[in-house]
Every structure is written in structure tokens, then in C-alpha cells.
Protein backbone atom coordinates (compact mmCIF):
# COMPACT_ATOMS: atom_id res chain seq x y z
CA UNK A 1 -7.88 13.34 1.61
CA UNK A 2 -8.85 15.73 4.38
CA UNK A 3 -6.31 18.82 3.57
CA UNK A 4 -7.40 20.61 6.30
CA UNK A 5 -6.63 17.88 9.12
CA UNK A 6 -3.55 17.02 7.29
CA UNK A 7 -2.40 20.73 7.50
CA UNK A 8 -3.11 21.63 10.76
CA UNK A 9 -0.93 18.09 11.81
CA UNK A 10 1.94 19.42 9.39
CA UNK A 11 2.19 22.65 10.80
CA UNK A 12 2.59 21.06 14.25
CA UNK A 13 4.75 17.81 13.58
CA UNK A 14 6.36 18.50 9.69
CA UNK A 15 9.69 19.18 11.62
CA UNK A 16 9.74 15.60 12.46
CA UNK A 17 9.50 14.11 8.77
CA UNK A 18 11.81 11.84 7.65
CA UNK A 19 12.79 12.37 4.33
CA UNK A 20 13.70 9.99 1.05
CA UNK A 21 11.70 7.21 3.37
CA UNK A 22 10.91 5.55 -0.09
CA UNK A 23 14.81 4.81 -0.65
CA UNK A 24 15.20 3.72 2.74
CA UNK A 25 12.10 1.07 2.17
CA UNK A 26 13.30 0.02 -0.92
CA UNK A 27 17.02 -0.38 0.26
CA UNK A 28 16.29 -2.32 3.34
CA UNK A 29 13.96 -4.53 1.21
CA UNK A 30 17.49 -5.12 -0.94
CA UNK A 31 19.31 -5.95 1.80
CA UNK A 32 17.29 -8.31 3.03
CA UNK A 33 17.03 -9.92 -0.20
CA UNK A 34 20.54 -10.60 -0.84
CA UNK A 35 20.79 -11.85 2.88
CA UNK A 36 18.47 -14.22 2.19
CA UNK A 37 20.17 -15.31 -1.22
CA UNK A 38 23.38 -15.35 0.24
CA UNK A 39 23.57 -15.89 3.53
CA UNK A 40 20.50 -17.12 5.29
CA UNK A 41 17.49 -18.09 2.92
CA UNK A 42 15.11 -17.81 6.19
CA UNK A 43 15.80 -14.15 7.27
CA UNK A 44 12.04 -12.95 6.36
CA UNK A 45 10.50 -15.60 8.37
CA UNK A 46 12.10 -13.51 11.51
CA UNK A 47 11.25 -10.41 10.19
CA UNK A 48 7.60 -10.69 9.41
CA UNK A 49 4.71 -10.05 11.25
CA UNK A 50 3.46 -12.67 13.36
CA UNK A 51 1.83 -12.42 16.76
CA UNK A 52 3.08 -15.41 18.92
CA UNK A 53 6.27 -13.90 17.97
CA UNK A 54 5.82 -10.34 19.13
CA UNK A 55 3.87 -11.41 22.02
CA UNK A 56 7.11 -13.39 23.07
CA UNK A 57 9.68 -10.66 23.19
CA UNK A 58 10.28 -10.17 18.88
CA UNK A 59 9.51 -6.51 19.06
CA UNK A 60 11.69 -5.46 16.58
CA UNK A 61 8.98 -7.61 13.60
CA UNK A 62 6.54 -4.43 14.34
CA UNK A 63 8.78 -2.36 12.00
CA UNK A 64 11.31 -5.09 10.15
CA UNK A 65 8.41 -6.56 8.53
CA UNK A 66 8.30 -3.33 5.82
CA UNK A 67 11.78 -4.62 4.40
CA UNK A 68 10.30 -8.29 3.93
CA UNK A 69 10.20 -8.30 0.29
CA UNK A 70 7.16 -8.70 -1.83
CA UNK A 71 6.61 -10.12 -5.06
CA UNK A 72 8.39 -13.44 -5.54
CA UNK A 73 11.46 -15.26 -4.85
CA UNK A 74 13.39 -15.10 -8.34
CA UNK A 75 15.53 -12.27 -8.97
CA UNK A 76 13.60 -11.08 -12.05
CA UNK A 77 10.66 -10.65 -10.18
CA UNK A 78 12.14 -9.09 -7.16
CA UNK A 79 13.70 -6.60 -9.66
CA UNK A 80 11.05 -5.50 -11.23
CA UNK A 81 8.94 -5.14 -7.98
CA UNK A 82 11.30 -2.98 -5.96
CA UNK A 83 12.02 -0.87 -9.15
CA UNK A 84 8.45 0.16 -9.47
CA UNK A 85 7.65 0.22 -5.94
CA UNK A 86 10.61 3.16 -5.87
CA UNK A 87 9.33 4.83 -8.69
CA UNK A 88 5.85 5.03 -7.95
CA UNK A 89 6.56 6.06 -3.99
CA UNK A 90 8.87 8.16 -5.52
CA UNK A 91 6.47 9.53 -7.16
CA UNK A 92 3.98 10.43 -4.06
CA UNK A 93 6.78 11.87 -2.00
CA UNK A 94 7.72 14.01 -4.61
CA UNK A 95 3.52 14.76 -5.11
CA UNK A 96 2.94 14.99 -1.08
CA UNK A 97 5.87 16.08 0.36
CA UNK A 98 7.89 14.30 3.19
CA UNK A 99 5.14 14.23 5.94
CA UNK A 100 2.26 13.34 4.49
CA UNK A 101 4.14 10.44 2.46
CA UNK A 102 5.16 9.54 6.04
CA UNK A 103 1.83 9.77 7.29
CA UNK A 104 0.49 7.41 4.48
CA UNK A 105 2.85 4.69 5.49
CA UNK A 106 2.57 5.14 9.03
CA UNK A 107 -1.06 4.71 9.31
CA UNK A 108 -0.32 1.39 6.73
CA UNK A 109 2.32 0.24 8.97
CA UNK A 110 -0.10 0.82 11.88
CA UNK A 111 -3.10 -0.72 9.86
CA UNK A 112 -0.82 -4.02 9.25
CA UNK A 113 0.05 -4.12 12.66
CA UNK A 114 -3.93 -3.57 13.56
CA UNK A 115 -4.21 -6.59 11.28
CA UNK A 116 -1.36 -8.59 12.92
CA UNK A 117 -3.25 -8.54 16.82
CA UNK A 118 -6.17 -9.01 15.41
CA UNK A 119 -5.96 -11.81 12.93
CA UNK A 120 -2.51 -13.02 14.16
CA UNK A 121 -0.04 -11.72 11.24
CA UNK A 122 0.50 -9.66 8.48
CA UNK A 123 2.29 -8.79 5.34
CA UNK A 124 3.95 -6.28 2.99
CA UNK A 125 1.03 -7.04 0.08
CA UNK A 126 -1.19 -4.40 1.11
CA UNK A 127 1.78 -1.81 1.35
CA UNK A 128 2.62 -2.24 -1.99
CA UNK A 129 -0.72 -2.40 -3.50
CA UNK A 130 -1.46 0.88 -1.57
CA UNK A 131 1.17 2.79 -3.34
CA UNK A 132 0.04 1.69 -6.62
CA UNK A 133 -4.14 2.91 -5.75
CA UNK A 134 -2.69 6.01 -4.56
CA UNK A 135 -0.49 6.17 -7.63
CA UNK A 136 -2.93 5.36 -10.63
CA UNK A 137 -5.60 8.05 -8.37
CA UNK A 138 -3.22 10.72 -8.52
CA UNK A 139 -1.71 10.58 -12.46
CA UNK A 140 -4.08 8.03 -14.26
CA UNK A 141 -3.18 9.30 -17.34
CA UNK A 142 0.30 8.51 -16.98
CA UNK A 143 2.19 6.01 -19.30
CA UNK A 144 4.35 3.61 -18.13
CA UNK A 145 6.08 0.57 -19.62
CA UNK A 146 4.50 -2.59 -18.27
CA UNK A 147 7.92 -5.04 -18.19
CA UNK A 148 9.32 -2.24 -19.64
CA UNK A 149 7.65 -3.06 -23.02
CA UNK A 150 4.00 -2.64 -23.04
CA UNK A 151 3.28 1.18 -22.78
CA UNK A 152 0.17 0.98 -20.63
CA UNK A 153 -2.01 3.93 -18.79
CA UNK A 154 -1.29 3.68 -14.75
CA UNK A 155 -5.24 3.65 -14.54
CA UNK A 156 -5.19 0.67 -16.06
CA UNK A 157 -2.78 -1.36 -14.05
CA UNK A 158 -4.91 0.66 -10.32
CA UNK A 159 -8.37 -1.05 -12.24
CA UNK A 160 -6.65 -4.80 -12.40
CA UNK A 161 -5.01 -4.66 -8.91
CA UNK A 162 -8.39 -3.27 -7.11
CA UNK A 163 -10.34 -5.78 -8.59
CA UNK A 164 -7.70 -8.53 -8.05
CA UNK A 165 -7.98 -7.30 -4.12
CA UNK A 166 -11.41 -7.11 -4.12
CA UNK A 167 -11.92 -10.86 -5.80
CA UNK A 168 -9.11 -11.80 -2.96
CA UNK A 169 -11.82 -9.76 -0.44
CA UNK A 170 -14.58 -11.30 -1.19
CA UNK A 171 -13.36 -14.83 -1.94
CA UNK A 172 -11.60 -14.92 1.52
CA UNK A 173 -12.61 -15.78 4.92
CA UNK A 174 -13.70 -13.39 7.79
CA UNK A 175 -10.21 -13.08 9.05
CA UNK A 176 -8.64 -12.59 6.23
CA UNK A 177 -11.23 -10.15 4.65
CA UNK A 178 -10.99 -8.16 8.49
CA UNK A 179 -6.75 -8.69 7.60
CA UNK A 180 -7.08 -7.06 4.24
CA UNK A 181 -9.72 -4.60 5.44
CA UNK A 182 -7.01 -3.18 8.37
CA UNK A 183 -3.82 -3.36 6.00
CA UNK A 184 -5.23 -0.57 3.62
CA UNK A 185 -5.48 1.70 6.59
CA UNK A 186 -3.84 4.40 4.94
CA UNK A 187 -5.53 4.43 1.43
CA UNK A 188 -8.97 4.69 3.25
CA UNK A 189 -7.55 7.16 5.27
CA UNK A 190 -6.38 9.21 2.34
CA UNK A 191 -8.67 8.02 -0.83
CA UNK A 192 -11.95 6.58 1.49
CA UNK A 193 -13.73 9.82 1.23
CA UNK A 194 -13.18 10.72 -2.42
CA UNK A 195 -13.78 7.08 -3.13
CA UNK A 196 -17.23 7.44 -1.16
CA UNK A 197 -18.29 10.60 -3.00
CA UNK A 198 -17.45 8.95 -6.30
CA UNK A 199 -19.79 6.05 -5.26
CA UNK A 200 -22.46 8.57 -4.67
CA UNK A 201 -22.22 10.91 -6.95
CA UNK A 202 -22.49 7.59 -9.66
CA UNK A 203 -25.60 6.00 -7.89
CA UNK A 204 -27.59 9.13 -7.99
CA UNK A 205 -26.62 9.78 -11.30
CA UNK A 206 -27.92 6.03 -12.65
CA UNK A 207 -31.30 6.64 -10.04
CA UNK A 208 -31.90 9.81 -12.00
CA UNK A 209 -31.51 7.50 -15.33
CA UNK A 210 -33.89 4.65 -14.14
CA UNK A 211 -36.36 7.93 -13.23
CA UNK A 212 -36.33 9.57 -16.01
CA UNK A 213 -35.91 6.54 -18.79
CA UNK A 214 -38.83 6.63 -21.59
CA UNK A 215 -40.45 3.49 -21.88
């Protein structure tokens, strides 16, 4: 993460932060859950992201789609999602502060939106999976209780969901590898460099093992 660029746009715009933004995620995610349990069991298909829709006057999908809940329909599931979701953001707003927290999720908002024109929709998958990356980079050494028995290291659980995205990358078509690519927008953004110098730094260090290997 560039902490320079970061700074200089904190120092001009941090007045404008909005704070405890992972509460108000998780809480309208809620809400819309027990609408659609109790009242009407198609509220998310209005709310997501879909581009016929925008196009014909649905503006209000270009920010309703964050409180579409992700990770299944039972209420064990849901549970368990939007607990860790709020711990782990939690956790980066605490780590980041108010504005850049904001800034990550505004550049993924704008990323799934990106994603939405292009490819014609988008979802709340890459939001929460963004969290986590950012998450497991920042305290890897963490323990956490996977289902709330399994103590597990948060590096752990970043390495299985990057390589479950990156199987879903690669095994997917154009659009929705160019639909995955946009929806990460703020974890490249944030993580792309250090990711890149990582990269580097490891492929020099295995061409100065194939150079210097005795035979």
C-alpha cells in the first residue's frame, strides 16, 4: 500500500470519513436477511447489481447491492458469515483507521460496479473475500476458531480462499475472469504492489538457485 498517496489524500479528505462503516455493512446485510425470511424472499434480486436494471432507472442497486448477503441461504451459514465478516473488517478499521478502511471499500464498491458495466452484473463475493486477503496479510499469525472449534492460523484460511479464487479465475470464462479481475479493485490497489515485490523478490531468489546449483 502506497502510504505516501494514501496520506497526502487523508490529510485533504479524512474529515469526510465515515466511521464504524463495518457495522453499518454488516447491519444492513441483517436487515435484508430477515426481510427476505420474513417478508419478501426476493428482496436481493432488487438489490443486486445488474445492468439492464441500472440502465433502466434502478440507481439505487449501485450501492444496495453491499447489503445483499453472501454466503448461503440457511441461517447457520448466514450467521457465521456476517459474524466473521464483522470481526475481520473490524479488525482493519481498527488497523487502518476510518478513511483508509473507507477507501478500501470504496474502490471495491467502485471495482464491482466497473465489473457490473462491463460484464453486465456483479456481486458481494469479491467484497468479502477481500476483507479476508487483507486480513490473513496483515495478522497471519493470528488464531482464530474455524466454526468456532478448529483453532486455525488466519494465513491459513487467506492460502485456501486465494487459491479457491484463483482455480474460480482460471477455470472461468473471459467475462467472468475480467468480472473477478475488476471486483478485487481494492486489494490490488492496497496489496498489488507488495504482492508484486513478493513475486520478485521469490523468482530471483530460485534464478540465483538454478545458477548457482552443483551438478
Amino acid at each position: 500500500m502506497n502510504g505516501n498517496w494514501f496520506d497526502r489524500l487523508e490529510r485533504r479528505f479524512g474529515r469526510y470519513a465515515v466511521p464504524n462503516l463495518t457495522s453499518i455493512l454488516v447491519g444492513g446485510q441483517i436487515v435484508v436477511y430477515a426481510i427476505a425470511l420474513f417478508v419478501n424472499r426476493n428482496i436481493a434480486s432488487s438489490l443486486a447489481l445488474y445492468r439492464p436494471a441500472i440502465l433502466s432507472g434502478q440507481v439505487w442497486r449501485l450501492v444496495s447491492f453491499l447489503f445483499v448477503p453472501f454466503g448461503g441461504s440457511d441461517l447457520l451459514s448466514f450467521a457465521l458469515t456476517a459474524y466473521f465478516t464483522w470481526f475481520i473488517g473490524s479488525a482493519l478499521e481498527r488497523e487502518w483507521g476510518d478513511f483508509r478502511y473507507g477507501m478500501f471499500l470504496l474502490l471495491q464498491t467502485l471495482g464491482a460496479i466497473l465489473a457490473c458495466f462491463v460484464t453486465g452484473w456483479a456481486d458481494t463475493y469479491c467484497l468479502s473475500l477481500s476483507l479476508l486477503l487483507a486480513f490473513a496479510a496483515l495478522y497471519p499469525e493470528m488464531q482464530v476458531l474455524l466454526f468456532f472449534v478448529l483453532p486455525i492460523r488466519v494465513k491459513y484460511i487467506g492460502i485456501v480462499a486465494g487459491v479457491l479464487w484463483l482455480y474460480s479465475f482460471l477455470t472461468a470464462g473471459w467475462s467472468l475472469r475480467l468480472n473477478y479481475l475488476c471486483c478485487m479493485l481494492g486489494f490490488w490497489v492496497f496489496f498489488g504492489p507488495v504482492l508484486y515485490r513478493s513475486l520478485r523478490a521469490w523468482y530471483r531468489r530460485e534464478q540465483w538457485k538454478r545458477n548457482n546449483r552443483r551438478w
